[in-house]
PDB file of N, CA and C in Angstrom:
ATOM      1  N   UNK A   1       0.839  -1.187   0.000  1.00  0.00           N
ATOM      2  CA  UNK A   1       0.000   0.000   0.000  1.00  0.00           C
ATOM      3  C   UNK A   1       0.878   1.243   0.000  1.00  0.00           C
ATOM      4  N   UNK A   2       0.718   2.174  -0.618  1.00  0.00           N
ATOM      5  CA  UNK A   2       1.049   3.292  -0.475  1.00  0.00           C
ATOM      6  C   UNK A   2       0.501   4.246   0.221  1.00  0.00           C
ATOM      7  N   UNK A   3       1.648   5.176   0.897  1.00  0.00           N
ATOM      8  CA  UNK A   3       1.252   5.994   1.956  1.00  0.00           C
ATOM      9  C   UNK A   3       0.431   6.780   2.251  1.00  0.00           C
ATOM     10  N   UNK A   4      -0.251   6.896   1.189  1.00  0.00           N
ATOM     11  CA  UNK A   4      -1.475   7.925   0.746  1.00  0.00           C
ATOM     12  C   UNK A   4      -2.796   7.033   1.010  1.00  0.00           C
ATOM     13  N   UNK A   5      -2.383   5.571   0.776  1.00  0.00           N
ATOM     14  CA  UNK A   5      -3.646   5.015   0.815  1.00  0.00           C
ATOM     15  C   UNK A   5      -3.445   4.835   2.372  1.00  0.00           C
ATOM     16  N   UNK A   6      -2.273   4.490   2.801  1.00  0.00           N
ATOM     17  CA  UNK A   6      -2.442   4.042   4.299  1.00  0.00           C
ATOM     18  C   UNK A   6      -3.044   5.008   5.277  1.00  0.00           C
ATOM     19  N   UNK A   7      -3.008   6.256   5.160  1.00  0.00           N
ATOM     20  CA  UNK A   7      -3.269   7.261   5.316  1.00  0.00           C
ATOM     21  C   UNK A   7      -5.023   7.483   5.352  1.00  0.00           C
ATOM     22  N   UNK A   8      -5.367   6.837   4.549  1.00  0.00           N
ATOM     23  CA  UNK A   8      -7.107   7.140   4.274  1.00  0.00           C
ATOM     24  C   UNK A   8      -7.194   6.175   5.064  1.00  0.00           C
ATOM     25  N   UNK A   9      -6.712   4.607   4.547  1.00  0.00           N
ATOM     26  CA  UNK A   9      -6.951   3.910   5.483  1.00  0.00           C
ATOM     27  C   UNK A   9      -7.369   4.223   7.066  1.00  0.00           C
ATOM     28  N   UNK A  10      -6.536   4.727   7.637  1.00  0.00           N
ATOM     29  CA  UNK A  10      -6.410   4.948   8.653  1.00  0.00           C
ATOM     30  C   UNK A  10      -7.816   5.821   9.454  1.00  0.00           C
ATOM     31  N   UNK A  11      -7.915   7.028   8.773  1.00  0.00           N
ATOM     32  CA  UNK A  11      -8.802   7.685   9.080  1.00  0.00           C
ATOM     33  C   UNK A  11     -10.192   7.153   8.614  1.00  0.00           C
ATOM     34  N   UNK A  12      -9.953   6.691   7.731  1.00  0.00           N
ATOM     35  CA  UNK A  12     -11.549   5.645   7.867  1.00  0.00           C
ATOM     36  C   UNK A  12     -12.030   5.125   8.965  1.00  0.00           C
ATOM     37  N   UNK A  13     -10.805   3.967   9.482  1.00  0.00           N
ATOM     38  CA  UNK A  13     -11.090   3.204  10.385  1.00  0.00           C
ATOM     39  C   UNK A  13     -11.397   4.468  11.914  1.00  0.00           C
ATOM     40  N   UNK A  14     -10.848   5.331  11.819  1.00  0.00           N
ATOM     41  CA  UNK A  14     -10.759   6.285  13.382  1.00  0.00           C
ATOM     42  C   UNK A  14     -12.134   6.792  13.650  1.00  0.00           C
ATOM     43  N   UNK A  15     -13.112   6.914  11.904  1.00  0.00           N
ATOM     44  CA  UNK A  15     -13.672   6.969  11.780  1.00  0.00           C
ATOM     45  C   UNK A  15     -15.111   6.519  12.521  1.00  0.00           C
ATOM     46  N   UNK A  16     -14.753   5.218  12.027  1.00  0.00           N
ATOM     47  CA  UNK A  16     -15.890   4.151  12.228  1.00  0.00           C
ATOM     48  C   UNK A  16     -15.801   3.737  13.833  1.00  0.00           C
ATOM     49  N   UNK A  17     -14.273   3.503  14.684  1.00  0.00           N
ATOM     50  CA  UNK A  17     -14.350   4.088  16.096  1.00  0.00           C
ATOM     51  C   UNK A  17     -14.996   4.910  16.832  1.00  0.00           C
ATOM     52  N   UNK A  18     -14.953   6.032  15.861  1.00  0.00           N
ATOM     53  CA  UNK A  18     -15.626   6.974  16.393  1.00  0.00           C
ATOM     54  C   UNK A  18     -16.972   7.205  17.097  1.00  0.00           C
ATOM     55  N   UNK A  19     -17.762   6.316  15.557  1.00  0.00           N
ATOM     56  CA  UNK A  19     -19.429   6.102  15.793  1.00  0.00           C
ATOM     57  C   UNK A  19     -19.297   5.063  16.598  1.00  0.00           C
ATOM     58  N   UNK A  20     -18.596   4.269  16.905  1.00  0.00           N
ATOM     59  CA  UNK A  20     -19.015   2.628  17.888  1.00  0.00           C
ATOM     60  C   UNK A  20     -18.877   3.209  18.904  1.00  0.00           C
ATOM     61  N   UNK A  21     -17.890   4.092  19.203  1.00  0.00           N
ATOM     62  CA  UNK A  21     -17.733   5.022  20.883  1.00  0.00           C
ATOM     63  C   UNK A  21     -19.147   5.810  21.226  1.00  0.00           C
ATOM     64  N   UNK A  22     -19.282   6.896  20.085  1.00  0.00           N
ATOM     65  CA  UNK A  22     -21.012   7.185  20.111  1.00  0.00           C
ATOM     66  C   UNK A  22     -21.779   6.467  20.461  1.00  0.00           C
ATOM     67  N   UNK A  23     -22.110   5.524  19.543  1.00  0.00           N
ATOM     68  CA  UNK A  23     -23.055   4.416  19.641  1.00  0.00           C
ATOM     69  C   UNK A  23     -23.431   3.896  21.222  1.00  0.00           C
ATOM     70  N   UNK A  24     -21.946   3.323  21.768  1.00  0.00           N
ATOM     71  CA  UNK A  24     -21.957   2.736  22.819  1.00  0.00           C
ATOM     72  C   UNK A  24     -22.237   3.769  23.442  1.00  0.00           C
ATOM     73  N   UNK A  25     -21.719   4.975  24.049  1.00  0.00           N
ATOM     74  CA  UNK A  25     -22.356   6.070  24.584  1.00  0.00           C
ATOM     75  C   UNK A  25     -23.357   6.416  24.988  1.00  0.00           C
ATOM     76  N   UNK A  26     -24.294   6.323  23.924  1.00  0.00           N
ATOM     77  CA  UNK A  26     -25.934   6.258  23.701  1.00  0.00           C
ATOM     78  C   UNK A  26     -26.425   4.967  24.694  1.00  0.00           C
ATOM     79  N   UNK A  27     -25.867   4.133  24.742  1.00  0.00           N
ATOM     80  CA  UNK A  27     -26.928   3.136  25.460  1.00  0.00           C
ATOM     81  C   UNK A  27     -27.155   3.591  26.833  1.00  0.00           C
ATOM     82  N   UNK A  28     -28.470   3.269  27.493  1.00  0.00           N
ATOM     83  CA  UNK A  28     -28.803   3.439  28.868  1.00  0.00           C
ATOM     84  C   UNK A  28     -28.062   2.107  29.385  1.00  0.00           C
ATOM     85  N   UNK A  29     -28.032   2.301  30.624  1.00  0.00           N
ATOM     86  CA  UNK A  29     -27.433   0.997  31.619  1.00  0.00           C
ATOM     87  C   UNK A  29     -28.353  -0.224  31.271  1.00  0.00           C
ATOM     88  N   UNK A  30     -29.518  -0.272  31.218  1.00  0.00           N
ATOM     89  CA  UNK A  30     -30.398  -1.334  30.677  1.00  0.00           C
ATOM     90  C   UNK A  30     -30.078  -2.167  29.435  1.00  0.00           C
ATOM     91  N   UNK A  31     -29.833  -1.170  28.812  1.00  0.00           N
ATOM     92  CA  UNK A  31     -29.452  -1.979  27.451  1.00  0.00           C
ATOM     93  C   UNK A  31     -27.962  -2.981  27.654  1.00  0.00           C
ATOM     94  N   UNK A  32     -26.836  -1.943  28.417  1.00  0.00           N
ATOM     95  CA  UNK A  32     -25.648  -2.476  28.248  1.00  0.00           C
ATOM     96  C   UNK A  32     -25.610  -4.001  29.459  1.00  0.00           C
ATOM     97  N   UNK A  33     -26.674  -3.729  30.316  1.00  0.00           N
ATOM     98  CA  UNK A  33     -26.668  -5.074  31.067  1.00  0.00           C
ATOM     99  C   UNK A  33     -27.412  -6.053  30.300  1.00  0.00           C
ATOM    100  N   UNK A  34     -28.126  -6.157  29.089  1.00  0.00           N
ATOM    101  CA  UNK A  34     -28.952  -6.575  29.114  1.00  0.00           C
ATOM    102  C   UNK A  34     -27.872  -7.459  27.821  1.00  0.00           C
ATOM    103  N   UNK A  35     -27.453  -6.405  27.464  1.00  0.00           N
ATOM    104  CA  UNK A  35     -26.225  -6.981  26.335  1.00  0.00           C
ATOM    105  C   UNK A  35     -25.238  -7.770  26.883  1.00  0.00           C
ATOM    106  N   UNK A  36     -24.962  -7.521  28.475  1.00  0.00           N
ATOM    107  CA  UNK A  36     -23.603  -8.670  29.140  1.00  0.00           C
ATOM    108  C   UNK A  36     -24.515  -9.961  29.292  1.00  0.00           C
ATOM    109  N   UNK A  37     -25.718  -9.655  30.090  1.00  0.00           N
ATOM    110  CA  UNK A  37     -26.638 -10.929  30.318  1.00  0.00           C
ATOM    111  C   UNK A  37     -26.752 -11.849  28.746  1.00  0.00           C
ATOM    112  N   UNK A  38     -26.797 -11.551  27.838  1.00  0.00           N
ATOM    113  CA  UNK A  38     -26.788 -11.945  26.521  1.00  0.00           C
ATOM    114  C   UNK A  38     -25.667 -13.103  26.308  1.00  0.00           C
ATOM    115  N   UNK A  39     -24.864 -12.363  26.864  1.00  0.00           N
ATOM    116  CA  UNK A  39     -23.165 -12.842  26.466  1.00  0.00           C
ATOM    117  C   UNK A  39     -22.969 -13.971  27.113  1.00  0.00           C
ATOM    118  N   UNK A  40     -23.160 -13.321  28.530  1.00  0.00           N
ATOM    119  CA  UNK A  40     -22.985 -14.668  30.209  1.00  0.00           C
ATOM    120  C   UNK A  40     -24.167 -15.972  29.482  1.00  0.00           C
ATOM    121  N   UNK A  41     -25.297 -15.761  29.301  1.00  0.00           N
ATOM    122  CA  UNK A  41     -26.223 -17.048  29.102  1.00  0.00           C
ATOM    123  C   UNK A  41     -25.380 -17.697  27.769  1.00  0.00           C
ATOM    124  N   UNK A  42     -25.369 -17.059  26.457  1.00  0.00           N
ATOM    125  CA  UNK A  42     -24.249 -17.307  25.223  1.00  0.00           C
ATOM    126  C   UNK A  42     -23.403 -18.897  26.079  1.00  0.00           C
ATOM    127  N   UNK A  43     -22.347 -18.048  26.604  1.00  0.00           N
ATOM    128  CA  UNK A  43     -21.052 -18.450  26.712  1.00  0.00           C
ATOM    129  C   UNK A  43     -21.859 -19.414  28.237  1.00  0.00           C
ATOM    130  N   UNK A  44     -22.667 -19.523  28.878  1.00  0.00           N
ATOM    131  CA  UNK A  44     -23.023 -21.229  29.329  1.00  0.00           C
ATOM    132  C   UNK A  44     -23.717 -21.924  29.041  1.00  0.00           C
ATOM    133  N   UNK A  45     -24.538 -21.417  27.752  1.00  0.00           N
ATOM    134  CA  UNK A  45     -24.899 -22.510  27.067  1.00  0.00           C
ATOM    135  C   UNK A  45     -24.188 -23.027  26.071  1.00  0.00           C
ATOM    136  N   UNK A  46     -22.952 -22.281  25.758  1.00  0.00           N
ATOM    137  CA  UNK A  46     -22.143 -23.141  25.030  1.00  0.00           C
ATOM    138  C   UNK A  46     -20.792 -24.031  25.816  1.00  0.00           C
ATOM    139  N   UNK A  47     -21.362 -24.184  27.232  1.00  0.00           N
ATOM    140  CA  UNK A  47     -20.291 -24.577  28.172  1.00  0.00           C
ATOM    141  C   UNK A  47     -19.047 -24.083  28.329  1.00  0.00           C
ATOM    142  N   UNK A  48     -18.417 -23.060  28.082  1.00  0.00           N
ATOM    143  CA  UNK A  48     -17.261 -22.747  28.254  1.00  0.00           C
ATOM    144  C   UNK A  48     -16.861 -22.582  29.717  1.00  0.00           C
ATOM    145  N   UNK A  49     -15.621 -22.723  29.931  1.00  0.00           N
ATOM    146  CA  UNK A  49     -15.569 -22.608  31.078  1.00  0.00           C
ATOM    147  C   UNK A  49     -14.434 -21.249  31.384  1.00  0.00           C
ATOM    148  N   UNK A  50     -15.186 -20.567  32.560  1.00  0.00           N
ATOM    149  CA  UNK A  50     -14.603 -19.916  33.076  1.00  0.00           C
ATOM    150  C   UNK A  50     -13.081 -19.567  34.085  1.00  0.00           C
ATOM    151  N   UNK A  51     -13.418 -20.710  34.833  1.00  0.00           N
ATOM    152  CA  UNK A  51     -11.935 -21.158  35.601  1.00  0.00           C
ATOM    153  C   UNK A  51     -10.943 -20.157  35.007  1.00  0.00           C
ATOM    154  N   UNK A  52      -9.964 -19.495  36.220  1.00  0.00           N
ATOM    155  CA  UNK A  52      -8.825 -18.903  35.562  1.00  0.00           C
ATOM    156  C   UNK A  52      -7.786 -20.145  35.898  1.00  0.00           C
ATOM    157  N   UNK A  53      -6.646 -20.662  34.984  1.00  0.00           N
ATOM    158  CA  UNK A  53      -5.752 -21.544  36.171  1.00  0.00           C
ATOM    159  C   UNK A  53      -4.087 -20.563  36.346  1.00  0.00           C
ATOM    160  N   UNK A  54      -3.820 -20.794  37.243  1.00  0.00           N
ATOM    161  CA  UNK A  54      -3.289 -20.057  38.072  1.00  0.00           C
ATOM    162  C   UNK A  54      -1.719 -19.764  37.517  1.00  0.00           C
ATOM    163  N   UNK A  55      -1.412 -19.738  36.160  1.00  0.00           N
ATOM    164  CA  UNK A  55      -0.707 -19.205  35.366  1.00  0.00           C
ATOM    165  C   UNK A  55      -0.852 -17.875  34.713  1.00  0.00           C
ATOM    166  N   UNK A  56      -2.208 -18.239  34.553  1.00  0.00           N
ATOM    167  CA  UNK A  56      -2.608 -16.786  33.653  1.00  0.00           C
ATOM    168  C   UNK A  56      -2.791 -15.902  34.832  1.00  0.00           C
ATOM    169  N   UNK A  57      -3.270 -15.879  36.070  1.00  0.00           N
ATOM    170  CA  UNK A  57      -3.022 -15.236  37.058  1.00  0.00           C
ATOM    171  C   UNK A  57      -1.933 -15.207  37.565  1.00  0.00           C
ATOM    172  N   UNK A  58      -1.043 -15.608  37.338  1.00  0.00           N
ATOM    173  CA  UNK A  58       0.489 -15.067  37.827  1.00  0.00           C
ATOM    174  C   UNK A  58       0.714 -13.916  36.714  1.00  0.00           C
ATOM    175  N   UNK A  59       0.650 -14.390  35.353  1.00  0.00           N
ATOM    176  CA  UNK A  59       1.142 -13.164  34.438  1.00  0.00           C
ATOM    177  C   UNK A  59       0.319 -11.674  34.456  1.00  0.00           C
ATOM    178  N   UNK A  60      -0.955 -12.321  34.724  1.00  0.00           N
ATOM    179  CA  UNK A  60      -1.660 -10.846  34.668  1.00  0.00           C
ATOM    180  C   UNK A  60      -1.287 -10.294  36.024  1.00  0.00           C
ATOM    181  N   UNK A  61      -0.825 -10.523  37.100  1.00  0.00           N
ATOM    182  CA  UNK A  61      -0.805  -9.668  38.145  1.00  0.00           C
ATOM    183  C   UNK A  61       0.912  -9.606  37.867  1.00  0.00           C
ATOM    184  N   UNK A  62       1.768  -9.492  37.268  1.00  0.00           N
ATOM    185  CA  UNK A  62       2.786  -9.254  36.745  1.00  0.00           C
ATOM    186  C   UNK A  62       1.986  -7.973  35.829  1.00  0.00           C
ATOM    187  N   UNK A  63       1.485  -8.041  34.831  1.00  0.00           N
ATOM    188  CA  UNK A  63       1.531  -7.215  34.058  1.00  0.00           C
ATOM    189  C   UNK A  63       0.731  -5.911  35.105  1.00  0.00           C
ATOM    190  N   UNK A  64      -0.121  -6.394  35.529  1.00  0.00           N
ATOM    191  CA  UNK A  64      -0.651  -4.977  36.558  1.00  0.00           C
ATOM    192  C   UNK A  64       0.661  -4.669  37.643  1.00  0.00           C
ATOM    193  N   UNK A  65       1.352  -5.051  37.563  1.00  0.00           N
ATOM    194  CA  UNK A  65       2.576  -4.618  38.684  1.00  0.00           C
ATOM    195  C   UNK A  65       3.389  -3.596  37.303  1.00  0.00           C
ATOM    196  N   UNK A  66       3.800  -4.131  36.795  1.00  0.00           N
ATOM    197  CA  UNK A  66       4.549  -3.540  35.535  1.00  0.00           C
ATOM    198  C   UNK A  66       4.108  -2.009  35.096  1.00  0.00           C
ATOM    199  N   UNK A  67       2.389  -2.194  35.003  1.00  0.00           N
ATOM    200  CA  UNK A  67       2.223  -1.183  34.447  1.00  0.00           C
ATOM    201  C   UNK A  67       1.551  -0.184  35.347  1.00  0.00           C
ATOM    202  N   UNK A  68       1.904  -0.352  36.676  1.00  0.00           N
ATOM    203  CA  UNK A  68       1.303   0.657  37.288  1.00  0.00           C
ATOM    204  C   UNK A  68       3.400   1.089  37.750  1.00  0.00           C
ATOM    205  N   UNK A  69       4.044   0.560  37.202  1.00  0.00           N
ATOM    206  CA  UNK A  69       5.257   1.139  37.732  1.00  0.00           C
ATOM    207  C   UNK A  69       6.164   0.670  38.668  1.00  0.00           C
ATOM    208  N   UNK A  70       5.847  -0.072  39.531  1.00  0.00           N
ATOM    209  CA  UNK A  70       6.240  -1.069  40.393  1.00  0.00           C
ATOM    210  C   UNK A  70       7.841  -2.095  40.450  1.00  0.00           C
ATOM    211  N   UNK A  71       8.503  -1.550  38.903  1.00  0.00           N
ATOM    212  CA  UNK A  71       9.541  -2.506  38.861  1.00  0.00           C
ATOM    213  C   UNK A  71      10.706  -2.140  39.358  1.00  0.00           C
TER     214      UNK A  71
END
């Protein structure tokens, strides 16, 4: 691509951010719970499991140490 296109590219997409930030904006609390409740029933009726195992919780509380400055 050339830089001119990457360029539009770009602002297209900042674009279309833009309205999803709006968008989301706009919702009342009703809607946006109503949209997690959506998700939570989703994801156990497709059994997934939640469990963290205790790796990925070592790294993420590494990375929250890291990035609050801590090193």
């Amino acid at each position: 691509m050339k830089q001119q296109s990457v360029k539009k590219f770009k602002r297209r997409w900042a674009k279309i951010n833009e309205f999803q930030d709006d968008e989301l904006r706009k919702l009342s609390i009703r809607q946006k719970l109503y949209q997690l409740s959506s998700i939570v029933r989703l994801a156990m009726g497709m059994q997934l499991d939640f469990s963290e195992d205790q790796e990925k919780r070592k790294v993420r509380s590494r990375w929250i140490f890291l990035k609050r400055g801590n090193s």
